[in-house]
Protein backbone atom coordinates (compact mmCIF):
# COMPACT_ATOMS: atom_id res chain seq x y z
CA UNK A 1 -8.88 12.78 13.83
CA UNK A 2 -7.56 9.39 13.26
CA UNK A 3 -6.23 8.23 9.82
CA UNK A 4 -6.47 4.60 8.71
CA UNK A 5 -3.81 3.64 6.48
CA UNK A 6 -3.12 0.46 3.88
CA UNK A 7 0.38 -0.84 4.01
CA UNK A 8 1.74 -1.68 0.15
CA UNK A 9 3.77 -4.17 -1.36
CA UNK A 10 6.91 -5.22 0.45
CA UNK A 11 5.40 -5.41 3.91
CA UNK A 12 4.33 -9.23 3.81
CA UNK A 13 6.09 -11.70 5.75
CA UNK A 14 6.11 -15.57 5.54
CA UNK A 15 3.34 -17.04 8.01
CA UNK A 16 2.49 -13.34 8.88
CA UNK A 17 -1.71 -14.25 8.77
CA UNK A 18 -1.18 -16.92 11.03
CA UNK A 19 -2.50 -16.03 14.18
CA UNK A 20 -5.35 -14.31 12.58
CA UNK A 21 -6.82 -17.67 11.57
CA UNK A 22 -7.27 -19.18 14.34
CA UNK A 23 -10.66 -17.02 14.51
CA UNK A 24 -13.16 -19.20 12.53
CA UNK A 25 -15.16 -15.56 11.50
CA UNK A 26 -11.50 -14.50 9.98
CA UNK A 27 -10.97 -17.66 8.42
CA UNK A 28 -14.07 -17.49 6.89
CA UNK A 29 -13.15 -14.34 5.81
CA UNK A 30 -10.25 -14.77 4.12
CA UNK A 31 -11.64 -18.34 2.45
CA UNK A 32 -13.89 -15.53 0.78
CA UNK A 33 -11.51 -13.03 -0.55
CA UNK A 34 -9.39 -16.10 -1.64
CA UNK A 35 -12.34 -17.43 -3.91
CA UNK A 36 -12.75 -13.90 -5.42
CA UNK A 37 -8.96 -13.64 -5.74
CA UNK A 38 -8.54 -17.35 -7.78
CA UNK A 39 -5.82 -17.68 -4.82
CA UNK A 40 -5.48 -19.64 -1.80
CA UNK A 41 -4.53 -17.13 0.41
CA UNK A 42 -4.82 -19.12 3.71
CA UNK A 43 -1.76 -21.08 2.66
CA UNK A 44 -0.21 -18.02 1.23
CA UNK A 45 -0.91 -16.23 4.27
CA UNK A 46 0.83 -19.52 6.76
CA UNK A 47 3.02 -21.84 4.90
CA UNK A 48 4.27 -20.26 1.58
CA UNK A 49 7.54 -19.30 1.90
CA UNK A 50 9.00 -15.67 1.39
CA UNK A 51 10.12 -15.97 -2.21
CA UNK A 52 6.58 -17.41 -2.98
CA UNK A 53 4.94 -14.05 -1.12
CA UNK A 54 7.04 -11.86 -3.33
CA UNK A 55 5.79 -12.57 -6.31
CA UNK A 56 3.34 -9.96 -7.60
CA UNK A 57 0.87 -12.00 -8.33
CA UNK A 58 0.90 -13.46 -4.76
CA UNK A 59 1.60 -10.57 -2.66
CA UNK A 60 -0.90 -7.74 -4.17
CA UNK A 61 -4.30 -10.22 -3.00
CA UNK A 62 -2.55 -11.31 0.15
CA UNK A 63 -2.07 -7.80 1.41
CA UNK A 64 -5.04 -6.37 0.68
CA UNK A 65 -6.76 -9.69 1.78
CA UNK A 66 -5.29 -9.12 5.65
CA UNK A 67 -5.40 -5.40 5.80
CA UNK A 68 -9.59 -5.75 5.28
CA UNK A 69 -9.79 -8.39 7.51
CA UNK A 70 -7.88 -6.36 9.76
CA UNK A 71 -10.23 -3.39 9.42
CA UNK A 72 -13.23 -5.75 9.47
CA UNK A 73 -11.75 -6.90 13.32
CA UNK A 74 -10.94 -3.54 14.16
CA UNK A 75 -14.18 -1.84 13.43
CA UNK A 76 -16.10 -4.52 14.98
CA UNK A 77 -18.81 -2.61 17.59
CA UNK A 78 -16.57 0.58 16.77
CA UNK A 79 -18.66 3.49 15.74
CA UNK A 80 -17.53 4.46 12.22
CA UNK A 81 -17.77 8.23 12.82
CA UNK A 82 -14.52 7.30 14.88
CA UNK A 83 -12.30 6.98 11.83
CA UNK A 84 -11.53 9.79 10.18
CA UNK A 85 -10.65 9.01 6.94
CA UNK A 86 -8.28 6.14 5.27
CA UNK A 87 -5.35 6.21 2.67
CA UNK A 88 -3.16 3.76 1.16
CA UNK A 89 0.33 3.34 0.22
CA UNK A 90 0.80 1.75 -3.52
CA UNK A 91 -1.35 -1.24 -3.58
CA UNK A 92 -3.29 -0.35 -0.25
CA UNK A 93 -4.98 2.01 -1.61
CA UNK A 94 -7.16 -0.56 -3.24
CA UNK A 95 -7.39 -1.85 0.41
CA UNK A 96 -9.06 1.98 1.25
CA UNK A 97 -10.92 1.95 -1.30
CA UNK A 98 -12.91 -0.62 0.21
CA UNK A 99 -12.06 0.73 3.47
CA UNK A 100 -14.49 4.11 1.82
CA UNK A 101 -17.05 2.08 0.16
CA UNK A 102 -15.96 2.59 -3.32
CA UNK A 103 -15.38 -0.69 -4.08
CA UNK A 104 -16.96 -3.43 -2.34
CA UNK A 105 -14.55 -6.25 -0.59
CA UNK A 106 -14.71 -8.79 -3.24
CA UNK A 107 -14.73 -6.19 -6.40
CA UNK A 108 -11.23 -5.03 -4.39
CA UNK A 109 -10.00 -8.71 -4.21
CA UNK A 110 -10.77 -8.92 -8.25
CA UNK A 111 -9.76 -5.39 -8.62
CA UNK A 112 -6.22 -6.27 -6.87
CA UNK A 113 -5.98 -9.50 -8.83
CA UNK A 114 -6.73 -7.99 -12.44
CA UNK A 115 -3.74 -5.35 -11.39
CA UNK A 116 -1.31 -7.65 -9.46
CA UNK A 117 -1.21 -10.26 -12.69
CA UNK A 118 -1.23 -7.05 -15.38
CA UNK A 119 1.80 -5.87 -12.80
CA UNK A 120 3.63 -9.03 -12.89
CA UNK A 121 3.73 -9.14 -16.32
CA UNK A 122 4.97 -5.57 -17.06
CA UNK A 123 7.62 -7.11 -14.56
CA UNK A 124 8.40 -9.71 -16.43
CA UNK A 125 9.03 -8.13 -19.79
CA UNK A 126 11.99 -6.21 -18.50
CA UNK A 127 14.59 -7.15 -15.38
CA UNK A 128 14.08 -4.23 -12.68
CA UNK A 129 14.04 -3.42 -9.38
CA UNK A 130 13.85 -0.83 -6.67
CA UNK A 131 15.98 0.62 -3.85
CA UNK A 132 14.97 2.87 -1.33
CA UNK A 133 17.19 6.06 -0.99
CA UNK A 134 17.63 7.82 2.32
CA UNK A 135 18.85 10.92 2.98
CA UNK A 136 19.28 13.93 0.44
CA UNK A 137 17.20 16.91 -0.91
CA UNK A 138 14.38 15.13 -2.48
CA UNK A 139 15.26 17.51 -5.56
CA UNK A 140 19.07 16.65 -5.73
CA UNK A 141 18.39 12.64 -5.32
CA UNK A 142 15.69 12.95 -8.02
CA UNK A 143 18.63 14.39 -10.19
CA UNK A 144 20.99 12.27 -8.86
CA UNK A 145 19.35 8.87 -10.15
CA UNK A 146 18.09 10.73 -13.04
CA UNK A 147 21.61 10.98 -14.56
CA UNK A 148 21.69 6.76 -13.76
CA UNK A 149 18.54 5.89 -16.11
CA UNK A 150 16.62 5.55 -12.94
CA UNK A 151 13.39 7.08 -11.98
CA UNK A 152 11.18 8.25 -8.75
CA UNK A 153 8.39 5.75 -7.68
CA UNK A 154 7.87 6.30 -4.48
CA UNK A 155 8.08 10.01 -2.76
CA UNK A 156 7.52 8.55 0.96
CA UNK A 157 8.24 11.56 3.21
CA UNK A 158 10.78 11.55 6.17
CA UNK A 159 13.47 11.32 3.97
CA UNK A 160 13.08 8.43 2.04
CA UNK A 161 12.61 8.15 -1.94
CA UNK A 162 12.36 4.75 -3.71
CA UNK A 163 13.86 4.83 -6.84
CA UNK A 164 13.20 1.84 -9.83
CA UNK A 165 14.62 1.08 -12.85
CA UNK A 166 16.92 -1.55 -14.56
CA UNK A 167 19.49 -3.54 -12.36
CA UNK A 168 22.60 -2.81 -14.16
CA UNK A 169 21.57 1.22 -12.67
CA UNK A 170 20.40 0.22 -9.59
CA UNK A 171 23.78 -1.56 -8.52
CA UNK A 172 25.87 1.45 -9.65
CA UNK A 173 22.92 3.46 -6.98
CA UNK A 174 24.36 1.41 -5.02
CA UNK A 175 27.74 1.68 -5.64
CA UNK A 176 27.60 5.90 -6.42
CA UNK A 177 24.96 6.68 -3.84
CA UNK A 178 24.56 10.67 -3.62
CA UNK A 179 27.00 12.03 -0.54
CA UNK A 180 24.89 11.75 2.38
CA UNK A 181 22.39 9.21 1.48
CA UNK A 182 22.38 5.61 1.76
CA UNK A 183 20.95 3.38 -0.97
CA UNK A 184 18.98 -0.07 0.36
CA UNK A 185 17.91 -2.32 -2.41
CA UNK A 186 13.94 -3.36 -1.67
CA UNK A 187 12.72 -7.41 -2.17
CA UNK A 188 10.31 -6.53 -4.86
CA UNK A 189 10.21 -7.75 -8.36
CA UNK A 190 9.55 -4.64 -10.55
CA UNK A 191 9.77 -1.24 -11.24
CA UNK A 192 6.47 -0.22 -10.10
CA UNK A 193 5.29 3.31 -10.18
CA UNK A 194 7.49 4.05 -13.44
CA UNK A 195 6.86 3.94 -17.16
CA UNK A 196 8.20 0.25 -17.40
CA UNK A 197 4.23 -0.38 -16.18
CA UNK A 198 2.45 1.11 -18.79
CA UNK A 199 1.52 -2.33 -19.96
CA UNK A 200 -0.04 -3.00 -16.62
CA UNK A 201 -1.73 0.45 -16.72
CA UNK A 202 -3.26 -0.41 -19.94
CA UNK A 203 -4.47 -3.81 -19.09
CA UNK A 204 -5.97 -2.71 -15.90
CA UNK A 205 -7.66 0.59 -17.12
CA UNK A 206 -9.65 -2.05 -19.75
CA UNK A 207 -10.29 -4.21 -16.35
CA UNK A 208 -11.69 -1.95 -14.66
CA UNK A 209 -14.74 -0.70 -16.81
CA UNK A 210 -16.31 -4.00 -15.27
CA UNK A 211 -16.24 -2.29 -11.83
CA UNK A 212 -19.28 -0.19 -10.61
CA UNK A 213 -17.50 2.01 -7.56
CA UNK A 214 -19.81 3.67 -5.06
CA UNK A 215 -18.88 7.55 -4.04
CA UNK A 216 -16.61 7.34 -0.83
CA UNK A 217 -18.72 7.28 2.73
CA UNK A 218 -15.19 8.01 4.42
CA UNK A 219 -12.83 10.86 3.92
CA UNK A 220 -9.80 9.41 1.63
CA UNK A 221 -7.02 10.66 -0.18
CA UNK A 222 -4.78 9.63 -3.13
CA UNK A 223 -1.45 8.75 -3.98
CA UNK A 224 -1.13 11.05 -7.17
CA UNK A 225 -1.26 14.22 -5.55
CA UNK A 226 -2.90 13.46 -1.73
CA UNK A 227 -5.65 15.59 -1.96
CA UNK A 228 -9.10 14.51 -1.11
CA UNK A 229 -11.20 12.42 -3.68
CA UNK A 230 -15.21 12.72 -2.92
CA UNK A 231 -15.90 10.47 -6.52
CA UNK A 232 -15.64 6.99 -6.55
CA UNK A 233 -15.65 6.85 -10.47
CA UNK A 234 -12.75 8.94 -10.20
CA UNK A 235 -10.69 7.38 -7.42
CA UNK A 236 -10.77 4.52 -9.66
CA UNK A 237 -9.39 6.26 -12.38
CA UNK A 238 -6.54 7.06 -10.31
CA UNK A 239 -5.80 3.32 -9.11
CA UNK A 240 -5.82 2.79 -12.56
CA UNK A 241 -3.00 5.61 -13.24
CA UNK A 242 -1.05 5.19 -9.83
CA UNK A 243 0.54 1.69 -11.64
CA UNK A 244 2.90 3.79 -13.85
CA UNK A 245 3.03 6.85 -11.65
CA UNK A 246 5.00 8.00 -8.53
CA UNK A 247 3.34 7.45 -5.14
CA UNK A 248 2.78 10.73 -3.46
CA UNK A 249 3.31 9.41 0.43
CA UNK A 250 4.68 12.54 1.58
CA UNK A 251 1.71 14.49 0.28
CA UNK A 252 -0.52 12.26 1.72
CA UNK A 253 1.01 12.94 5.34
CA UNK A 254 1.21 16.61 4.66
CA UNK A 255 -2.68 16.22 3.75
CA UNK A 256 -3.25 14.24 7.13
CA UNK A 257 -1.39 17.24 9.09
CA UNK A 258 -3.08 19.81 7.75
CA UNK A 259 -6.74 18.39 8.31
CA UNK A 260 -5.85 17.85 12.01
CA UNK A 261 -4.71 14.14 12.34
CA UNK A 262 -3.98 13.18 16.48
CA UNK A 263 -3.58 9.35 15.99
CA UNK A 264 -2.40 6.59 12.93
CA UNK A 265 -3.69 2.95 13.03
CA UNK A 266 -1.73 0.96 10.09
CA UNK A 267 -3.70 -2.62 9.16
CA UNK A 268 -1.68 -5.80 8.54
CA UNK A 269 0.75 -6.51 7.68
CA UNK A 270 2.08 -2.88 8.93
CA UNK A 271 4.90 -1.58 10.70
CA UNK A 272 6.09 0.33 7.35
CA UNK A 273 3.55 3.11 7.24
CA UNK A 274 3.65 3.80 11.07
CA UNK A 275 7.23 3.93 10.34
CA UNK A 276 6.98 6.69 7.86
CA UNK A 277 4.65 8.61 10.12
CA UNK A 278 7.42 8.18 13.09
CA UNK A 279 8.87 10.39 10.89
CA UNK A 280 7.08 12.91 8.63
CA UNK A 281 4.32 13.13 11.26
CA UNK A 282 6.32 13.83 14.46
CA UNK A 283 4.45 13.44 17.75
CA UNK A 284 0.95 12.01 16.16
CA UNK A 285 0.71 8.60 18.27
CA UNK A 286 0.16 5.66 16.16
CA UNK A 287 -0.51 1.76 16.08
CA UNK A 288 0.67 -0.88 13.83
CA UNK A 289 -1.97 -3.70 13.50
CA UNK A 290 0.34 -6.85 13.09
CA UNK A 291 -1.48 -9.58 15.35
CA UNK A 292 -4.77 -9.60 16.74
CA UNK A 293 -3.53 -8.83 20.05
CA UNK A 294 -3.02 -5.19 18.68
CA UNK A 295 -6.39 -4.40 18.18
CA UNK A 296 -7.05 -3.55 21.95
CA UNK A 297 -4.41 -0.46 21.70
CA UNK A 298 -5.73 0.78 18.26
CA UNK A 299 -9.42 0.81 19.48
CA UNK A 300 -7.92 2.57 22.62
CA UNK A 301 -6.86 5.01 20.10
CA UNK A 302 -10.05 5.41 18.14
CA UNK A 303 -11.94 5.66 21.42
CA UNK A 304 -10.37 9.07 22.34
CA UNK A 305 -12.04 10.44 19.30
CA UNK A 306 -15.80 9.11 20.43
């Protein structure tokens, strides 16, 4: 069974959709999502530089922008019955939505825009951050940056839990990391997945009563606990929720192991997921979809299952 997964914030580079463009059809493409979006995403995706990308407001469309033009390329004359189901990290999971047929692609470029502007906001009201914490007893690092003010946002499996909260906290992290972890401070602009985005929670849960989401046609599974979600109506719901709420990664992979996953295919801009999976998913082969000249190795991979 191979998984699909939807990197999340943090995994966009500068010029990263470049060589993807030079396809017309993927041009195209992206002109589309950038017209639902209210962004240009071409020049946000080539010649906007990194600070630009990190902004919320940028970086939520842009990412879920390439990873479903990825899929689009990658499922191109590729039986669907191949995949067997799709997840998403954080703001990717708005990516497999779409991925499922919940949403369709533009509803999850207005989707992701109505939560990356409600996001950037929340962001704005308060100065936080996030660091990524590896190493530790999930349990005794949860503690650990408990006694700081700080809180879980991300439980990502293999070791790794990114922690958010205010920056005066996160530099004493840094400076009073738990004995045998290390603490690395993340480029992102907010504590997402806490309480400091209840705002953004709010807004969006008003936003999205304008969406009409389809039940999934593909197996997927969600962030909040990683079980499987077979209601559309609901799996909204829960992209509304996962703003202010940990990211269950690690469940997710444990969900993926136990219903038989053999192979991983991460869409652009990846390398993060697959490296998580390197991980918590020992042995499972996997491919991270950065260029186009990928594609050949991940349809390799979803050919075995045919």
């Amino acid at each position: 069974m191979i998984v699909i997964v939807c990197p999340g914030q943090g995994s966009q580079t500068p010029g990263f959709l470049e060589p993807w463009l030079a396809d017309e059809a993927s041009r195209s493409l992206v002109e589309q999502f950038s017209d639902a979006a209210g962004l240009d995403l071409i020049a946000h995706g080539t010649v906007s530089d990194a600070d630009t990308i990190r902004d919320t407001a940028v970086a939520q469309p842009l990412i879920v922008a390439a990873g479903l033009l990825t899929l689009q390329r990658l499922l191109e004359g590729v039986p669907r019955e191949t995949v067997g189901g799709i997840a998403g990290h954080s703001v990717g999971e708005i990516t497999a939505a779409a991925g499922a047929g919940i949403l369709s692609p533009d509803d999850a470029m207005q989707f992701v825009s109505e939560r990356a502007v409600a996001m950037a906001q929340a962001a704005a009201a308060t100065p936080t951050g996030m660091s990524a914490v590896l190493g530790g007893e999930p349990d005794e690092v949860v503690a650990h940056v408990g006694e700081l003010g700080l809180q879980p946002a991300n439980y990502n499996g293999g070791g790794q839990i990114v922690v958010a909260g205010e920056l005066q906290p996160l530099a004493r992290l840094a400076d009073e990391p738990l004995p045998g972890t290390r603490v690395i401070p993340l480029q992102v602009a907010g504590a997402f997945h806490t309480t400091y985005m209840q705002p953004a929670r709010d807004w969006l849960a008003a936003a999205s009563a304008d969406f009409t989401p389809s039940d999934p046609t593909l197996t997927i599974w969600t962030n909040k606990d990683g079980r499987v979600v077979d209601s559309g109506a609901e799996f909204v719901e829960l992209l509304v929720g996962q703003v202010a709420n940990p990211v269950r990664w690690d469940l997710c992979m444990e969900s993926f192991a136990a219903a038989g996953v053999t192979g991983i295919i991460e869409l652009a801009p990846a390398g993060a997921l697959v490296g998580l999976a390197r991980r918590g998913l020992k042995g499972v082969p996997s491919v991270a979809i950065k260029t186009p000249d990928d594609l050949s190795a991940a349809r390799d991979l979803l050919a075995q299952q045919a």
